[in-house]
Protein backbone atom coordinates (compact mmCIF):
# COMPACT_ATOMS: atom_id res chain seq x y z
CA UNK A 1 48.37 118.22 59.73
CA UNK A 2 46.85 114.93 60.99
CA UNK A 3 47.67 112.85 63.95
CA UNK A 4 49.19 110.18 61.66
CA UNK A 5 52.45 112.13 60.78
CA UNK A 6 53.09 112.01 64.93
CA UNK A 7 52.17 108.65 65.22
CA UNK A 8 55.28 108.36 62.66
CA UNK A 9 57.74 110.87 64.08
CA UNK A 10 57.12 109.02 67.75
CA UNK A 11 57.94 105.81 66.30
CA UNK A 12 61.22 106.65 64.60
CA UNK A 13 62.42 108.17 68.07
CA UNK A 14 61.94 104.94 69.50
CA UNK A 15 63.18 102.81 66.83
CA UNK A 16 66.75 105.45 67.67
CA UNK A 17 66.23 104.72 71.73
CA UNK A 18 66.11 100.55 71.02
CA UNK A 19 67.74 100.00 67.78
CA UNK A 20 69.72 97.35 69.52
CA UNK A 21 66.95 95.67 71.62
CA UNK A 22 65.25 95.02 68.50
CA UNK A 23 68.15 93.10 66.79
CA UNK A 24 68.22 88.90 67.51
CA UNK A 25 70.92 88.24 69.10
CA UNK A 26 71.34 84.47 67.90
CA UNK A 27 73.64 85.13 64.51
CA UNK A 28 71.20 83.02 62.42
CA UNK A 29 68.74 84.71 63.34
CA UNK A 30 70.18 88.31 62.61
CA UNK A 31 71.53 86.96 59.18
CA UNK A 32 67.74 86.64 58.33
CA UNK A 33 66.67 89.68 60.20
CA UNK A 34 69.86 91.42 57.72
CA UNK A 35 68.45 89.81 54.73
CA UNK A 36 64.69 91.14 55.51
CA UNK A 37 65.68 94.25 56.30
CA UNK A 38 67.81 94.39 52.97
CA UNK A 39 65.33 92.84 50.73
CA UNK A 40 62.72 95.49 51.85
CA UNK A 41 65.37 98.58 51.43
CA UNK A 42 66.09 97.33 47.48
CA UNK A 43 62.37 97.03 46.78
CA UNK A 44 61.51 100.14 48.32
CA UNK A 45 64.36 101.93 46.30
CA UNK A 46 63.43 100.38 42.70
CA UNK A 47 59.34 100.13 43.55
CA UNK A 48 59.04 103.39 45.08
CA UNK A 49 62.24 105.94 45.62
CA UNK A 50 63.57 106.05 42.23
CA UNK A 51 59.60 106.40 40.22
CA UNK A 52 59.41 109.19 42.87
CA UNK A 53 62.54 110.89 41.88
CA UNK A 54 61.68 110.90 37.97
CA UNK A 55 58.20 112.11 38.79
CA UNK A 56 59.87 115.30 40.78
CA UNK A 57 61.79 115.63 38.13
CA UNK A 58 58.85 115.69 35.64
CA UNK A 59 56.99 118.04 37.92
CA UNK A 60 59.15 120.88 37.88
CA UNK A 61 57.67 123.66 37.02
CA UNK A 62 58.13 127.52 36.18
CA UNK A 63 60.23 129.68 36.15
CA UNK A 64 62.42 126.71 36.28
CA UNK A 65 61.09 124.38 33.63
CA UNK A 66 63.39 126.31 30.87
CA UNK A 67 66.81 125.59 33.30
CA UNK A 68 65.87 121.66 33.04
CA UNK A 69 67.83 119.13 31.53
CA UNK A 70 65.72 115.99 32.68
CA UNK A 71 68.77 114.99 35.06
CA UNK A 72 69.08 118.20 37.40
CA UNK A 73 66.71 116.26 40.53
CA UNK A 74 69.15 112.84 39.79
CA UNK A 75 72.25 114.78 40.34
CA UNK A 76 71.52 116.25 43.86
CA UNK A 77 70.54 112.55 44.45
CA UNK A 78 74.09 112.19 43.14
CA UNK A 79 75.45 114.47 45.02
CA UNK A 80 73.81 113.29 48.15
CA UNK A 81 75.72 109.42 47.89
CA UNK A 82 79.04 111.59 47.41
CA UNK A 83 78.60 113.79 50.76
CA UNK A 84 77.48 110.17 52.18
CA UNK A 85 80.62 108.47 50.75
CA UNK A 86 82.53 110.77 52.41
CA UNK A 87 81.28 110.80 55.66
CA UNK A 88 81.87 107.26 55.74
CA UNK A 89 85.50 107.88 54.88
CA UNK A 90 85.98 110.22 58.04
CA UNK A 91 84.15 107.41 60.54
CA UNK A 92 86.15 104.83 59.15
CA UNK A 93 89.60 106.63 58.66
CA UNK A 94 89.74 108.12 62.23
CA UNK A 95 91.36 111.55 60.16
CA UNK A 96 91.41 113.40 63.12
CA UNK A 97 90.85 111.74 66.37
CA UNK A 98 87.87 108.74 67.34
CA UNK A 99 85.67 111.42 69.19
CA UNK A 100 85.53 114.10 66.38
CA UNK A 101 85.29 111.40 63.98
CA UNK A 102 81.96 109.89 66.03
CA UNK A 103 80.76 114.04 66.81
CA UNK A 104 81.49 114.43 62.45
CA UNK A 105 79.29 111.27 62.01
CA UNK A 106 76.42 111.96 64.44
CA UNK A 107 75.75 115.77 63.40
CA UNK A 108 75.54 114.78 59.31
CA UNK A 109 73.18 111.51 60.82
CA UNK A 110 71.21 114.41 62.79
CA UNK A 111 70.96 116.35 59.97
CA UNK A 112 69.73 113.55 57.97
CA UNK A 113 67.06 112.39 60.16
CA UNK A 114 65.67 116.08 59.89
CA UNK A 115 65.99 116.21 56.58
CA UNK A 116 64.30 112.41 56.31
CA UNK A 117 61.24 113.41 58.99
CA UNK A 118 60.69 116.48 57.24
CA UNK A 119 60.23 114.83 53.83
CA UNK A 120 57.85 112.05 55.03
CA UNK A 121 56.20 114.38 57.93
CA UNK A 122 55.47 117.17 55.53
CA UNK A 123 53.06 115.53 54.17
CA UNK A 124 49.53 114.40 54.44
CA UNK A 125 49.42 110.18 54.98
CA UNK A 126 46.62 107.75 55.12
CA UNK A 127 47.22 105.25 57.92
CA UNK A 128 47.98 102.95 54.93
CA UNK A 129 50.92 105.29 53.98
CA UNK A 130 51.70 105.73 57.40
CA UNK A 131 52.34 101.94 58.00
CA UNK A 132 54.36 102.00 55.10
CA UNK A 133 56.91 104.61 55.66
CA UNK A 134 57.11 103.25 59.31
CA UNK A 135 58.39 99.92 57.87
CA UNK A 136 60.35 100.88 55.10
CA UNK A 137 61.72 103.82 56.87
CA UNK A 138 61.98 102.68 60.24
CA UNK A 139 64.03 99.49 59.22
CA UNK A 140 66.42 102.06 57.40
CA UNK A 141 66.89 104.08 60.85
CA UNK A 142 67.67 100.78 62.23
CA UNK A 143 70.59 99.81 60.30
CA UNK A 144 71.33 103.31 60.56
CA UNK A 145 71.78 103.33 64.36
CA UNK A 146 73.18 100.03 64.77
CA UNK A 147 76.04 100.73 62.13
CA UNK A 148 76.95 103.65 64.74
CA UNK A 149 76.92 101.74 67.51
CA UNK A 150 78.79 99.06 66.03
CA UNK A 151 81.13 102.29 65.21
CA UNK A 152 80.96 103.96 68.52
CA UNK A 153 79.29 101.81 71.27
CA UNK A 154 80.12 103.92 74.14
CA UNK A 155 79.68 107.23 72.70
CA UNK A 156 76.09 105.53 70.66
CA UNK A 157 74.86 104.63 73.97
CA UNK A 158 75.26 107.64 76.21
CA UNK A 159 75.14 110.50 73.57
CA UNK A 160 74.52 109.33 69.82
CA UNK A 161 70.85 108.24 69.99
CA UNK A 162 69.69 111.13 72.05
CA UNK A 163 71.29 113.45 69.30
CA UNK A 164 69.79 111.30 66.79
CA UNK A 165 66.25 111.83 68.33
CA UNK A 166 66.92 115.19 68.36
CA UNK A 167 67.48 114.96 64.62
CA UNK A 168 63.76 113.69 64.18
CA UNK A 169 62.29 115.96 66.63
CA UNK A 170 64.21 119.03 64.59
CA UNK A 171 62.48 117.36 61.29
CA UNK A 172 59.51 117.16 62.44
CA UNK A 173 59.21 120.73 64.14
CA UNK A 174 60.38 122.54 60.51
CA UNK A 175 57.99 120.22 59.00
CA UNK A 176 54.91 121.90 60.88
CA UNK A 177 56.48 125.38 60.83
CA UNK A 178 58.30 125.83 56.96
CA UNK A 179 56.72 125.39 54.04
CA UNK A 180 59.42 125.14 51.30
CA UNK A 181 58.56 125.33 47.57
CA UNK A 182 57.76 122.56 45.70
CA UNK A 183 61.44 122.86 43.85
CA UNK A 184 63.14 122.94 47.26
CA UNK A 185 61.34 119.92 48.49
CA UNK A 186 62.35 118.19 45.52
CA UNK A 187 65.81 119.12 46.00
CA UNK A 188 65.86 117.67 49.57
CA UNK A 189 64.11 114.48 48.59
CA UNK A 190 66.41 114.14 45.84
CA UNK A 191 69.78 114.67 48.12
CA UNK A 192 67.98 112.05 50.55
CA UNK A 193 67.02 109.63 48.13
CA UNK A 194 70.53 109.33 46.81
CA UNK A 195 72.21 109.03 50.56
CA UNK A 196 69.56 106.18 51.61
CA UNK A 197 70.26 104.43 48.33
CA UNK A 198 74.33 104.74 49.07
CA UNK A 199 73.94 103.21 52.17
CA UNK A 200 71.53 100.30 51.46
CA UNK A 201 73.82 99.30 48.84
CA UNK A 202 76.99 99.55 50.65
CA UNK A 203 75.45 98.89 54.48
CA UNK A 204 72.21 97.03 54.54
CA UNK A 205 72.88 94.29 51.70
CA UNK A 206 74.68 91.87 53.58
CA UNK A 207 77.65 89.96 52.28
CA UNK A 208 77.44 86.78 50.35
CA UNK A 209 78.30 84.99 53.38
CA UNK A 210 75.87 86.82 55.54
CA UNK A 211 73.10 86.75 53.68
CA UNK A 212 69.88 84.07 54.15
CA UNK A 213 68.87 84.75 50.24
CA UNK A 214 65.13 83.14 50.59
CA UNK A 215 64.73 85.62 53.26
CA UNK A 216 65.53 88.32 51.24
CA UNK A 217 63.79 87.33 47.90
CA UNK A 218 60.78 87.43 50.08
CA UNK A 219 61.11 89.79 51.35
CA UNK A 220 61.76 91.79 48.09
CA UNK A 221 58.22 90.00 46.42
CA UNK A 222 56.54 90.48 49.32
CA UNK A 223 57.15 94.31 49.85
CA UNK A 224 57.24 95.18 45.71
CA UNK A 225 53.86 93.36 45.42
CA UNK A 226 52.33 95.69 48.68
CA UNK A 227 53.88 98.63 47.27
CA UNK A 228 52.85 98.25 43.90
CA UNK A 229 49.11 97.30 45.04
CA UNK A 230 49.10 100.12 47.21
CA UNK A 231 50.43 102.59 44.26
CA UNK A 232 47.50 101.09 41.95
CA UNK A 233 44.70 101.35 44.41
CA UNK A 234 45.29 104.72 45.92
CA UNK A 235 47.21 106.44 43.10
CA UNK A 236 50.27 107.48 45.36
């Protein structure tokens, strides 16, 4: 594995340390910082996360090519926005108690992160792809983090992001160590897939009242056109 896939892992751990610092403070300002970071989570769903998922799907292979049904990779991705769902029910409900609710929500976010640095870490980049993931990506562990601080800002602050680091650190160490089978790395990208797309929908669009829209339809041409060039030119 190159040096690239670090480069990556060490940048999501400090997008998790200063999530916070990194968000204008000035509320025009974050509307349009909102409606960039949303217009680059759609494209990066419809451009690139959802081709991805049907070509996993087309690329299973034997012994398990007779079991398919041409839907089987879309329903863990299915499956993944209904775990997601549902963890978003507990943090908001309070079932239990505010501190089990916030230790329910970090752990599945831990788990997530591993499961998100292991899918992009796993793999050989270029520095082209590694640029890439680090935007569309990173902005996603942004919103992440700053929806549980805005959630739990006490507990965030002096527990949450160093469990959420650990998360990526966890990722990244089973992503030098394991090597799962093709079907079971489709099966993790698929339950991924379909708990990032839950929560850009639900989390990272903002509101009609929050939202700068020429931000964000720039920000959606600007980031389809790279991806798509980039898909054409180096065959991704």
């Amino acid at each position: 594995m190159s040096f690239i896939p670090f480069v990556v892992g060490i940048v999501y751990i400090i997008i998790h340390f200063f999530a916070n610092v990194l968000l204008p403070s000035e509320r025009l300002k974050r509307i349009r910082w909102f409606s960039f970071s949303g217009g680059l989570a759609v494209s990066y769903i419809f451009v690139y996360l959802l081709p991805t998922l049907h070509k996993e799907q087309a690329n299973i292979e034997e012994p398990y090519r007779h079991l398919t049904m041409e839907s089987e990779i879309y329903f863990v991705g299915l499956i993944g926005v209904v775990v997601f769902h549902g963890l978003q029910i507990v943090i908001t409900q309070n079932y239990v108690s505010h501190t089990s609710s916030f230790w329910s929500a970090i752990s599945f976010y831990a788990l997530y992160n591993a499961l998100v640095s292991f899918t992009v870490l796993s793999f050989e980049v270029s520095v082209i792809q590694a640029i890439f993931y680090c935007i569309a990506i990173g902005l996603h562990f942004i919103a992440v983090a700053h929806d549980m601080w805005r959630e739990f800002p006490v507990e965030y602050n002096k527990y949450g992001k160093y469990v959420l680091a650990l998360g990526i650190v966890a990722g990244w160490i089973f992503a030098l160590t394991v090597n799962l089978s093709p079907i079971l790395n489709s099966i993790v990208f698929a339950f991924i897939a379909g708990a990032m797309m839950f929560h850009v929908f639900t989390h990272e669009l903002p509101s009609e009242k929050e939202t700068h829209f020429p931000t964000f339809a720039v920000a959606v041409v600007m980031y389809s056109a790279l991806t798509m060039s980039l898909k054409f030119f180096f065959e991704w």
